[in-house]
Protein backbone atom coordinates (compact mmCIF):
# COMPACT_ATOMS: atom_id res chain seq x y z
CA UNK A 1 66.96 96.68 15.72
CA UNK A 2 67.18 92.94 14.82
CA UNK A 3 70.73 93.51 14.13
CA UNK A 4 71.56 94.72 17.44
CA UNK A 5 69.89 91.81 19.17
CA UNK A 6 71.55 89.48 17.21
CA UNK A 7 74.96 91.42 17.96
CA UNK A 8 73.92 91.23 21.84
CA UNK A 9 72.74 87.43 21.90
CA UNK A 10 76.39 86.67 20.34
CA UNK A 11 78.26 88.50 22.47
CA UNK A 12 75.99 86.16 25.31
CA UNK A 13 76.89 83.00 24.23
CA UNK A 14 80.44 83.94 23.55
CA UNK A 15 80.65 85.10 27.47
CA UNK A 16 79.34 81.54 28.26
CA UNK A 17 81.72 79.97 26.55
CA UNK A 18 84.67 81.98 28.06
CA UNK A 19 83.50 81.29 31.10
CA UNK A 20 82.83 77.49 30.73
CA UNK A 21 86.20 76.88 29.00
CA UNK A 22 88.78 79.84 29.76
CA UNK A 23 87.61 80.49 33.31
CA UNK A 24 88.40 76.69 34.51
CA UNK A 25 91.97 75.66 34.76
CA UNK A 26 92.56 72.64 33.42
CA UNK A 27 92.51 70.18 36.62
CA UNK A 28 89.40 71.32 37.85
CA UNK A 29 88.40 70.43 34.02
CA UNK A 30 89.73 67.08 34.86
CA UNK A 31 88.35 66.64 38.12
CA UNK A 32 84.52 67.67 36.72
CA UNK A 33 85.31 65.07 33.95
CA UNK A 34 86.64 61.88 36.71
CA UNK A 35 83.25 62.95 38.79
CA UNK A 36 80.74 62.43 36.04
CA UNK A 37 82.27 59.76 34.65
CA UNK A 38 81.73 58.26 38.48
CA UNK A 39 78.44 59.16 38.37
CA UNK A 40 77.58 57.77 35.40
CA UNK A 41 79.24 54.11 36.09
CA UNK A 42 77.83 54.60 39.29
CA UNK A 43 74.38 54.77 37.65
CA UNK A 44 75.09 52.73 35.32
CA UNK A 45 76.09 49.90 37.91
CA UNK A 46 72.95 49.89 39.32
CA UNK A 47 70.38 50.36 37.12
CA UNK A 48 68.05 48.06 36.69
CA UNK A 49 69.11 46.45 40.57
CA UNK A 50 67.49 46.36 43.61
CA UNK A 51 69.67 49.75 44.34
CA UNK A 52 67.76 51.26 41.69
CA UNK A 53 64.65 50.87 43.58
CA UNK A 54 66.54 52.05 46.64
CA UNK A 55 67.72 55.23 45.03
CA UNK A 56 64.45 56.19 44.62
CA UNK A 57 63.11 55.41 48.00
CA UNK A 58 65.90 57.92 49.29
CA UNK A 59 64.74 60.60 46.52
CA UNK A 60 61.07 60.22 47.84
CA UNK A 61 62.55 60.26 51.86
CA UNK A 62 64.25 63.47 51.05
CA UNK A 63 61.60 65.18 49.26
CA UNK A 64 59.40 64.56 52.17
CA UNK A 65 61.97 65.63 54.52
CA UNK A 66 62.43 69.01 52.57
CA UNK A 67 58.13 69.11 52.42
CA UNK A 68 57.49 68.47 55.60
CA UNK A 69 59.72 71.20 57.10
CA UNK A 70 57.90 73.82 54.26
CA UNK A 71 54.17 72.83 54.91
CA UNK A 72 54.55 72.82 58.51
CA UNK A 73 54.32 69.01 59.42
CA UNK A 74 56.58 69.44 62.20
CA UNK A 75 55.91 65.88 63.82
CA UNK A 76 56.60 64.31 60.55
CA UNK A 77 59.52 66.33 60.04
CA UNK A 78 60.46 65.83 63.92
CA UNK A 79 60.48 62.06 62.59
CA UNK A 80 61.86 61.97 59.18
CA UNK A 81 64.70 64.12 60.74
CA UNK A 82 65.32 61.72 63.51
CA UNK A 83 65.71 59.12 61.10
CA UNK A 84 68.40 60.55 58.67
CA UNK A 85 71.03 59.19 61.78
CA UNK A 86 70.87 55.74 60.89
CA UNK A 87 70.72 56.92 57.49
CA UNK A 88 74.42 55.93 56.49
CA UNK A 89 74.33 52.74 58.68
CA UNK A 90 70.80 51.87 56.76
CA UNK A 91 72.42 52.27 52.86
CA UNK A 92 75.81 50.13 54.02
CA UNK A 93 73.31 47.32 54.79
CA UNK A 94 71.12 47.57 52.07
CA UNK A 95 73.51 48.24 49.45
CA UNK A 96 76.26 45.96 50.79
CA UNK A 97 76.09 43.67 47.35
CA UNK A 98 76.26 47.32 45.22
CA UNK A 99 79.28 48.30 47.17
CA UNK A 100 81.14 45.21 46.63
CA UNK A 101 80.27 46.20 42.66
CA UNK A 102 81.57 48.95 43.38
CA UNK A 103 85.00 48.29 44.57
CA UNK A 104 84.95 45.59 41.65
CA UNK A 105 84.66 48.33 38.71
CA UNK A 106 87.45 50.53 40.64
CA UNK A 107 89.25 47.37 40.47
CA UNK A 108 88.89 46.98 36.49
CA UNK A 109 89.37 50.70 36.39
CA UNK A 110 93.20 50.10 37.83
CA UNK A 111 93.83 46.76 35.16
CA UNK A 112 93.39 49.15 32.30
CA UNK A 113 97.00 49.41 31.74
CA UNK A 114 96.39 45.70 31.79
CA UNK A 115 93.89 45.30 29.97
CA UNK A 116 95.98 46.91 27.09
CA UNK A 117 98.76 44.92 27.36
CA UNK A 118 96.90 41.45 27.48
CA UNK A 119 96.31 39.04 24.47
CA UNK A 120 93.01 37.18 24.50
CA UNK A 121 93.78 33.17 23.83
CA UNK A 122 93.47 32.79 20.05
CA UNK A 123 90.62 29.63 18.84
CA UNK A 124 90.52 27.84 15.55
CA UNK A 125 87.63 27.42 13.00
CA UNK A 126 87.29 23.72 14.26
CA UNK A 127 87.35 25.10 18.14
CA UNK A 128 83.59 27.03 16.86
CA UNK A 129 82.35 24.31 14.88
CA UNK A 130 82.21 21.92 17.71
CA UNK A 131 80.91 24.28 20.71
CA UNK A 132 78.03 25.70 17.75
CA UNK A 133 77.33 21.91 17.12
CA UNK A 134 77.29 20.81 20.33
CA UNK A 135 75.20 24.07 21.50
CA UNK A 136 72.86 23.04 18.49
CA UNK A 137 72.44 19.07 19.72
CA UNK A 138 72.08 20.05 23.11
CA UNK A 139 69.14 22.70 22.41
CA UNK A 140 67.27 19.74 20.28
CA UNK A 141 67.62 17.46 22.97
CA UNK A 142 66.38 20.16 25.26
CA UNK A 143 69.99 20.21 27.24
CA UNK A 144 70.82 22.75 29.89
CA UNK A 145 73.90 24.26 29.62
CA UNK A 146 75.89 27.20 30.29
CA UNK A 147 79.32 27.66 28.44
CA UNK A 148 81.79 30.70 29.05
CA UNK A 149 84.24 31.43 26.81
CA UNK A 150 87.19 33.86 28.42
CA UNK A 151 88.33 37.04 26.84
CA UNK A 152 91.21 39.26 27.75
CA UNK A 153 90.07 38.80 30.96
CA UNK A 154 91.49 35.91 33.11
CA UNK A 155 89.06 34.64 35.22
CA UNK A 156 91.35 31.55 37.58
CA UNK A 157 89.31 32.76 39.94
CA UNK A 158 86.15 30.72 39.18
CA UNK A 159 88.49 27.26 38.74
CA UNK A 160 88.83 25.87 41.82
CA UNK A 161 84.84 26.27 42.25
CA UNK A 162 84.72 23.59 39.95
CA UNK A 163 86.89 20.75 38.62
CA UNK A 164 89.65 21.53 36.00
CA UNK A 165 89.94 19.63 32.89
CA UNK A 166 92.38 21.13 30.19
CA UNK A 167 91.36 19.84 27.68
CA UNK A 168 90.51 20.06 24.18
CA UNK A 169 87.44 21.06 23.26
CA UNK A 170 85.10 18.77 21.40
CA UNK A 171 81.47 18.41 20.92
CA UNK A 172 81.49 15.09 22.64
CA UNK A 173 83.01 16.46 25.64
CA UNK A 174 80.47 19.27 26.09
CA UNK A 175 77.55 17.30 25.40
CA UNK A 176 78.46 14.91 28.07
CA UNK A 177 79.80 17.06 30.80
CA UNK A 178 76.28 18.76 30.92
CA UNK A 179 74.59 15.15 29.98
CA UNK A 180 72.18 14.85 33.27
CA UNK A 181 73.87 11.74 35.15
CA UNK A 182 76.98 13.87 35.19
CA UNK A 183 77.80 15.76 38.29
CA UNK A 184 79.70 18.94 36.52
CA UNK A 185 76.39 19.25 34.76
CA UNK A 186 74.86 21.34 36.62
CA UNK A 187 77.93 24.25 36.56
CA UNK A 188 79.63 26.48 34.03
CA UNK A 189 82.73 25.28 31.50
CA UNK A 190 84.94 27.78 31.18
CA UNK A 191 86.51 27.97 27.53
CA UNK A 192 89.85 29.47 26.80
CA UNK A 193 90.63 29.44 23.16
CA UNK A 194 91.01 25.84 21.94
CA UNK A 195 90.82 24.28 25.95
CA UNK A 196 88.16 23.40 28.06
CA UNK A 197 89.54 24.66 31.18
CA UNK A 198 86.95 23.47 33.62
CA UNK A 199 83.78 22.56 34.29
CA UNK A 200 80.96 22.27 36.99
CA UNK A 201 82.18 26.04 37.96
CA UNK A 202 80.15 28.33 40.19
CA UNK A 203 79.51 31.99 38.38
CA UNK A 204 78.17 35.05 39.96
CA UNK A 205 74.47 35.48 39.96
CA UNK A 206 73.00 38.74 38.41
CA UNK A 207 70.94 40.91 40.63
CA UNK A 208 69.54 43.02 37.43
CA UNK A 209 65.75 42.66 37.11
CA UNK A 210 65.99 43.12 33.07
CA UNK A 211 65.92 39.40 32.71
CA UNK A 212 62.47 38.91 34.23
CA UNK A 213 61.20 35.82 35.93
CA UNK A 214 60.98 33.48 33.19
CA UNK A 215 64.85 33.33 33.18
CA UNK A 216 66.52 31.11 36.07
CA UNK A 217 69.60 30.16 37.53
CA UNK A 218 71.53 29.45 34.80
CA UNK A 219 70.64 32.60 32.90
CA UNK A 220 71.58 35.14 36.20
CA UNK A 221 74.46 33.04 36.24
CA UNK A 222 75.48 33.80 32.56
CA UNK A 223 74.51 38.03 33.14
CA UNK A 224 76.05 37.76 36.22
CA UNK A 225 79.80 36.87 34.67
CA UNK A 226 79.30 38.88 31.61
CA UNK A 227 78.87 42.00 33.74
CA UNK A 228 81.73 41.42 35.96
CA UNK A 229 83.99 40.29 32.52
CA UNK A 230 84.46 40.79 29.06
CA UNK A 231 83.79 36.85 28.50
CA UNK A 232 80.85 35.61 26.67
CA UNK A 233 78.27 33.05 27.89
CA UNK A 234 76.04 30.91 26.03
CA UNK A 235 73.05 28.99 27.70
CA UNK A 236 70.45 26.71 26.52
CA UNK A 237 67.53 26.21 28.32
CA UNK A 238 66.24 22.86 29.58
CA UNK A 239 62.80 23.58 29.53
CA UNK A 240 62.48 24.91 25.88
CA UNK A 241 65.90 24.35 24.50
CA UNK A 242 66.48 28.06 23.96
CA UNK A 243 70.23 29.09 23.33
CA UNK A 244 70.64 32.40 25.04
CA UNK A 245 73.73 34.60 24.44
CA UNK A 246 75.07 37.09 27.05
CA UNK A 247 77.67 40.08 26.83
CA UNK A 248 78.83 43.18 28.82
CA UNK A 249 75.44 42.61 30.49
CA UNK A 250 73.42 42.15 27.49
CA UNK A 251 71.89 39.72 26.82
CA UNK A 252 69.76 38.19 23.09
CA UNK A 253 68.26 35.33 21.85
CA UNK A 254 70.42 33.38 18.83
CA UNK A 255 68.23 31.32 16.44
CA UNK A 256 70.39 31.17 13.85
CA UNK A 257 73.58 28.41 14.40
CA UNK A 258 75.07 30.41 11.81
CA UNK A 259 74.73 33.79 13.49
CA UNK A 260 76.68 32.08 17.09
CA UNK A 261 79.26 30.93 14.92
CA UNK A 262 79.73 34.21 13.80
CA UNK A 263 79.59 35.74 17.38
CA UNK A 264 82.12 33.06 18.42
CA UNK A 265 84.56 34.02 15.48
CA UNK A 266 84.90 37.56 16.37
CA UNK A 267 84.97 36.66 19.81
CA UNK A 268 87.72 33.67 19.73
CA UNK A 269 89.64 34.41 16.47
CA UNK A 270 92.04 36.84 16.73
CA UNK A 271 92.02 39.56 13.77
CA UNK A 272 94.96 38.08 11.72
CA UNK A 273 93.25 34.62 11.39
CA UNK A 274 89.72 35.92 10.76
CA UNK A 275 91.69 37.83 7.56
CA UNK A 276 93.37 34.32 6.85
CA UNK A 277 90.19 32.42 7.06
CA UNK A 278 88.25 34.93 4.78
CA UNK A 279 91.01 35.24 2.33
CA UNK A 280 90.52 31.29 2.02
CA UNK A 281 87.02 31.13 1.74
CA UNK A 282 87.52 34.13 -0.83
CA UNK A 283 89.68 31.81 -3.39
CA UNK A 284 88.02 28.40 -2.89
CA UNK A 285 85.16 30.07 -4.00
């Protein structure tokens, strides 16, 4: 008897799976794939937002739609139904930043070929010594700052919102373009391997509520460009001299100089010089 139930419960699951995977032809395999991966970077995109909290206010609308009509409540249903036609005109305006975010991550969707093709600016050694010492001075003098250092992706777009340098970077230069009687201070410097491109730049402000209200401008700023980029921003805070990092939208606290430097390396070296540098290290010592 156990033997025949176990013969029967096979022969289920092996009629699932021939259904799931033999029944489907191979676009519509595709096409489920492209629509949850839409979903999901859809979700992704906006949790944690204001549209999060949105969402949910349209989950709890439709619920009481479908309730009301169940339980009887026909004047609430009479009104909740009246509303759903200025529904769509309702989530363009509220979600109008989302939908911009939107149409940005289709964007970076089409640069993949790009992407692929593109070589991130290569840094030296000395390049990370000075931006960790000068991220170091300015956090024990209690400096603001906000430093972005460009990856594969360009961003030219956030120059002319501020004034370009090219130039080398130094730790003299960086301490006193965000030195207080400056007027780039109170921007972003955009790094690109071994040059200061600009400074004093305007960056896209973060609408995610994981940073909480102790962080400020400087700090949306910072989220904001590292979840519209691959580029990393560093910012130390005036008040308490913290030095925040951020990444693809994360974001962590570095106490440790030597722990940025080694963020910066993998971030600004390419992979041949990181082997060079560690194969030197290796015999000098």
């Amino acid at each position: 008897m156990y033997q025949v139930n176990l013969i029967h419960a096979m022969e289920f699951i092996q009629n699932i799976f021939h259904q799931t995977y033999f029944n489907y032809h191979p676009k519509q395999m595709v096409d489920i794939l492209l629509v949850t991966y839409i979903i999901y970077r859809l979700l992704k995109l906006i949790h944690g937002t204001r549209a999060w909290r949105i969402l949910g206010g349209l989950v709890i609308f439709v619920c009481a739609l479908l309730l009301s009509d169940k339980l009887g409540l026909n004047t609430l249903h009479w009104l909740l139904d009246k509303a759903t036609m200025f529904a769509p005109f309702a989530i363009v305006i509220l979600l109008l930043p989302e939908l911009r975010a939107t149409l940005e991550e289709l964007y970076k969707i089409g640069q993949w070929p790009q992407r692929f093709l593109q070589k991130k600016t290569s840094a030296n050694q000395q390049t990370i010594d000075e931006i960790a010492l000068a991220v170091l001075e300015m956090s024990a003098s209690k400096t603001g700052a906000i430093i972005v250092l460009v990856n594969k992706n360009q961003l030219d777009f956030l120059i002319p919102t501020g004034t370009v340098l090219n130039a080398t970077v130094s730790n003299h230069l960086l301490r006193s373009i965000f030195y207080g009687e400056n007027p780039l201070h109170d921007g972003a410097v955009l790094l690109d391997g071994n040059r200061v491109l600009a400074a004093g730049c305007t960056l896209p402000l973060s609408e995610s509520n994981n940073l909480g209200a102790k962080f400020h401008m400087r700090h949306r700023a910072a989220m904001g460009i590292s979840e519209q980029s691959d580029a990393v921003a560093i910012v130390v805070s005036e008040e308490k001299g913290t030095i925040s990092l951020f990444q693809s939208g994360e974001h962590s606290i570095i106490k440790d100089i030597n722990v940025l430097k080694d963020i910066l390396a993998k971030h600004l070296i390419d992979d041949e010089k990181q082997v060079s540098i560690k194969t030197k290290l290796r015999i000098k010592g």
